[in-house]
Protein backbone atom coordinates (compact mmCIF):
# COMPACT_ATOMS: atom_id res chain seq x y z
CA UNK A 1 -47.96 -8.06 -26.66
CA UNK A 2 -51.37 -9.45 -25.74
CA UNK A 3 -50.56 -9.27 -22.15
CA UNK A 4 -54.14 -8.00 -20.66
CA UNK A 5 -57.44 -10.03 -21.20
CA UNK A 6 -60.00 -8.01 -19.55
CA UNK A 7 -62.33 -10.67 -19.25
CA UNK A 8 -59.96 -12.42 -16.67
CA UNK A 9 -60.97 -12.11 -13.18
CA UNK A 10 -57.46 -11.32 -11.53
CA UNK A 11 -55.72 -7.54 -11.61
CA UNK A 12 -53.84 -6.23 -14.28
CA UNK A 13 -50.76 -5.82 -12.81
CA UNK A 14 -51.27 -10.00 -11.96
CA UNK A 15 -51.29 -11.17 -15.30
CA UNK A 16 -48.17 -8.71 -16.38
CA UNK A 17 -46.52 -10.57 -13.70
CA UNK A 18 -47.83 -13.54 -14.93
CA UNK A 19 -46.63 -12.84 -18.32
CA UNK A 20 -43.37 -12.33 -17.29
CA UNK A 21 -42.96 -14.95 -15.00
CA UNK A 22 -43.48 -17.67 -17.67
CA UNK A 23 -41.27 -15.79 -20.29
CA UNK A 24 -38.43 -16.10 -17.31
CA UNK A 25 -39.33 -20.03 -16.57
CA UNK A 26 -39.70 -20.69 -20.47
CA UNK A 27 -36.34 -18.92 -20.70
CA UNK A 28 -37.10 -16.62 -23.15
CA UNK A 29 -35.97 -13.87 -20.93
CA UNK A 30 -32.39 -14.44 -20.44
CA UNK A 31 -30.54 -14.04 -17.04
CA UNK A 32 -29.11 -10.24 -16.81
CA UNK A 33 -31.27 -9.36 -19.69
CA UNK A 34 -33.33 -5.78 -19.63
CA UNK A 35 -36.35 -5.61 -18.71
CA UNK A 36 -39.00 -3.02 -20.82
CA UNK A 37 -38.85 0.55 -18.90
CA UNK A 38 -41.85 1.35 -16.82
CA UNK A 39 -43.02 3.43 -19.14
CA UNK A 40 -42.91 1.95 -22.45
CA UNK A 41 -44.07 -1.19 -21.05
CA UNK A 42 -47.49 0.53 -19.57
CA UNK A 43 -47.50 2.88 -23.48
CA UNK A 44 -47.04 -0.46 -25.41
CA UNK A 45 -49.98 -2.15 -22.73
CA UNK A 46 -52.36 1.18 -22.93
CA UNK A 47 -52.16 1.03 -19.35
CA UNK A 48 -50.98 3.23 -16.07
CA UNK A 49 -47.07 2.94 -15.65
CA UNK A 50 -48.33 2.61 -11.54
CA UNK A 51 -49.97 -0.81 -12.68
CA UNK A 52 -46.59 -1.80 -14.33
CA UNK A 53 -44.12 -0.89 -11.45
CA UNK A 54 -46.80 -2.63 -9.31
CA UNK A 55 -46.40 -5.97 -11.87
CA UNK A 56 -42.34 -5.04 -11.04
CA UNK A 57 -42.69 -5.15 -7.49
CA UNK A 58 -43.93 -8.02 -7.13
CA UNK A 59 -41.87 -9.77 -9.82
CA UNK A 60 -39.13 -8.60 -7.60
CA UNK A 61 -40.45 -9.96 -4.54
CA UNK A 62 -40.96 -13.18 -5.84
CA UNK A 63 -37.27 -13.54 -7.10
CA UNK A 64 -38.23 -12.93 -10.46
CA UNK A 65 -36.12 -9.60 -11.39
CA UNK A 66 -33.82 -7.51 -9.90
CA UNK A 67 -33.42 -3.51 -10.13
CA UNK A 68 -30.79 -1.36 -10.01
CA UNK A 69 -31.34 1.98 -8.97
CA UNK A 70 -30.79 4.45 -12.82
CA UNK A 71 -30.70 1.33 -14.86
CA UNK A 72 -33.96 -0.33 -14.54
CA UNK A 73 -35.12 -3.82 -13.80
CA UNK A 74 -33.25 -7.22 -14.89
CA UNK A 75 -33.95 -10.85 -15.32
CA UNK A 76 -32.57 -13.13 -11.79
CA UNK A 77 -31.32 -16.84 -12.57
CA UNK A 78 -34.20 -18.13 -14.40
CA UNK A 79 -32.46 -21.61 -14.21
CA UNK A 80 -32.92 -21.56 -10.05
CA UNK A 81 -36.02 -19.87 -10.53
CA UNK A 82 -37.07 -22.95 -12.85
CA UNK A 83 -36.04 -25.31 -10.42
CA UNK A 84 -37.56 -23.71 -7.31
CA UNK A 85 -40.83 -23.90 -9.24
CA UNK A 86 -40.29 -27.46 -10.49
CA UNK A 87 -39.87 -28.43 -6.70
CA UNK A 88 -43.46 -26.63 -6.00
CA UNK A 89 -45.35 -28.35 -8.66
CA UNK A 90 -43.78 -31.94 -7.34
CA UNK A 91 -44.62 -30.92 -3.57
CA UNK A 92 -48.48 -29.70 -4.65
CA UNK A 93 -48.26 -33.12 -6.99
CA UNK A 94 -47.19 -35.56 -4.41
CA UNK A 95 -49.61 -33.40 -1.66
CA UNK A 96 -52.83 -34.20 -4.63
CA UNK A 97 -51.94 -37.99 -4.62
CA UNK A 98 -51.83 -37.99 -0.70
CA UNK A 99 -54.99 -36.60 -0.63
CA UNK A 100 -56.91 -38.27 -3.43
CA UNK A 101 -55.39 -41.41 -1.31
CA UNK A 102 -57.11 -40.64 1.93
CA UNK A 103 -60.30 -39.91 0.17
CA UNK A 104 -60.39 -43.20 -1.62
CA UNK A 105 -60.29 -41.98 -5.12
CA UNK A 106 -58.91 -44.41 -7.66
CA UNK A 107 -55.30 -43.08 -9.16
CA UNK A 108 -55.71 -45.00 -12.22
CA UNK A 109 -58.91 -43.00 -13.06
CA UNK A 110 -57.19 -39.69 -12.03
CA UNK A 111 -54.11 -39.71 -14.41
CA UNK A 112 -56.46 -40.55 -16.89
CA UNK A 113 -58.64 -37.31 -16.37
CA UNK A 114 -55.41 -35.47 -15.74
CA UNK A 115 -54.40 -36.95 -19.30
CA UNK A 116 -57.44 -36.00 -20.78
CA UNK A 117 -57.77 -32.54 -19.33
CA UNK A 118 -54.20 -31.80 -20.68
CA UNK A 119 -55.39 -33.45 -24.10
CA UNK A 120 -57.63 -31.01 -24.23
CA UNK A 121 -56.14 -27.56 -23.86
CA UNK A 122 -53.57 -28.54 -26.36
CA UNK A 123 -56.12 -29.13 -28.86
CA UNK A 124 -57.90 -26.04 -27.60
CA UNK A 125 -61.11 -28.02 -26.35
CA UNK A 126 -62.97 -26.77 -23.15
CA UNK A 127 -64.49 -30.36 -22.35
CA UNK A 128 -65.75 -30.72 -18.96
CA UNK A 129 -65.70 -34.43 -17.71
CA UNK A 130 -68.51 -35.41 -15.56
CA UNK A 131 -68.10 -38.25 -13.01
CA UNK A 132 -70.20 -41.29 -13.48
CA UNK A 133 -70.49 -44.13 -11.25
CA UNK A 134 -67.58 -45.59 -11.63
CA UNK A 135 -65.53 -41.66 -12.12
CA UNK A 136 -64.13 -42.03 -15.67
CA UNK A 137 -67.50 -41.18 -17.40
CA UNK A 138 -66.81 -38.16 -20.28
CA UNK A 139 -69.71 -36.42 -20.66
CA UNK A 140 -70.48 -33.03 -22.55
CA UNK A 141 -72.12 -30.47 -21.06
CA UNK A 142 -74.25 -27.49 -22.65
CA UNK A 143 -74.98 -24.29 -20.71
CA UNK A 144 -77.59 -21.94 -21.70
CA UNK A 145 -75.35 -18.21 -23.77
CA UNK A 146 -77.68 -15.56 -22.97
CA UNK A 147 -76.03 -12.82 -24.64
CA UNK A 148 -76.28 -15.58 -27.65
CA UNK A 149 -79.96 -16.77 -26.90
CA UNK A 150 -79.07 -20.32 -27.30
CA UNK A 151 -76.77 -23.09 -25.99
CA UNK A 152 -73.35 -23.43 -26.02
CA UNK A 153 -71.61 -27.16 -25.52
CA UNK A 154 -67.84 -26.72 -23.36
């Protein structure tokens, strides 16, 4: 399970929440189903079983799992859990159209970045559009590696 990437700037016990979070939403934790115990979860991660109950916690707190006290932790109804999120990403959607509104950007040009951005982490690109005059110009752009000693284009 390549839970941890070390080079990612939030905690530990973050992205084993994070993990698990998506695994509920994608549904590939059932509802009722086990969670892994404390400790074979923080064996199997090489990390401190402290880290995991923290990830736990907070799952729980968030509506994620449930625990029952000698049993360990279980998967809540990922099915209201998916729609409770659903209903944040349209609020922050519609809330990023009112917004671009009042500042005068063009909507046409930002589905199309939004399109292109998503085009690009499917394929695995890390393009980084650059605004032209009219805000639709792609551009690539290089940044100097110095742990490489040369340039690197995103």
């Amino acid at each position: 399970m390549g839970v941890i990437d070390y080079r990612d700037s939030r905690a530990i016990y973050e992205q084993i929440a994070s993990h698990f979070e998506k695994m509920i939403l994608l549904g590939v934790l059932q509802e009722d189903e086990q969670m892994p115990s404390v400790r074979s979860l923080a064996t199997e991660l090489s990390t401190n079983p402290n880290t995991v109950q923290k990830a736990y916690r907070s799952l729980e707190m968030d509506g994620f799992i449930y625990s029952v006290k000698g049993r360990g932790n279980f998967v809540c109804n990922a099915a209201a859990l998916r729609e409770k999120k659903e209903e944040e990403l349209v609020t922050g959607f519609s809330q990023l159209i009112r917004e671009s509104r009042a500042l005068g950007f063009n909507e046409a040009d930002l589905f199309e970045q939004a399109r292109g951005e998503a085009g690009h982490k499917a394929a695995g690109q890390n393009g980084i559009k650059a605004a032209g005059k009219n805000g639709t110009k792609n551009a690539d752009k290089e940044r100097f590696r110095p742990e490489t000693g040369g340039k690197d284009t995103l």
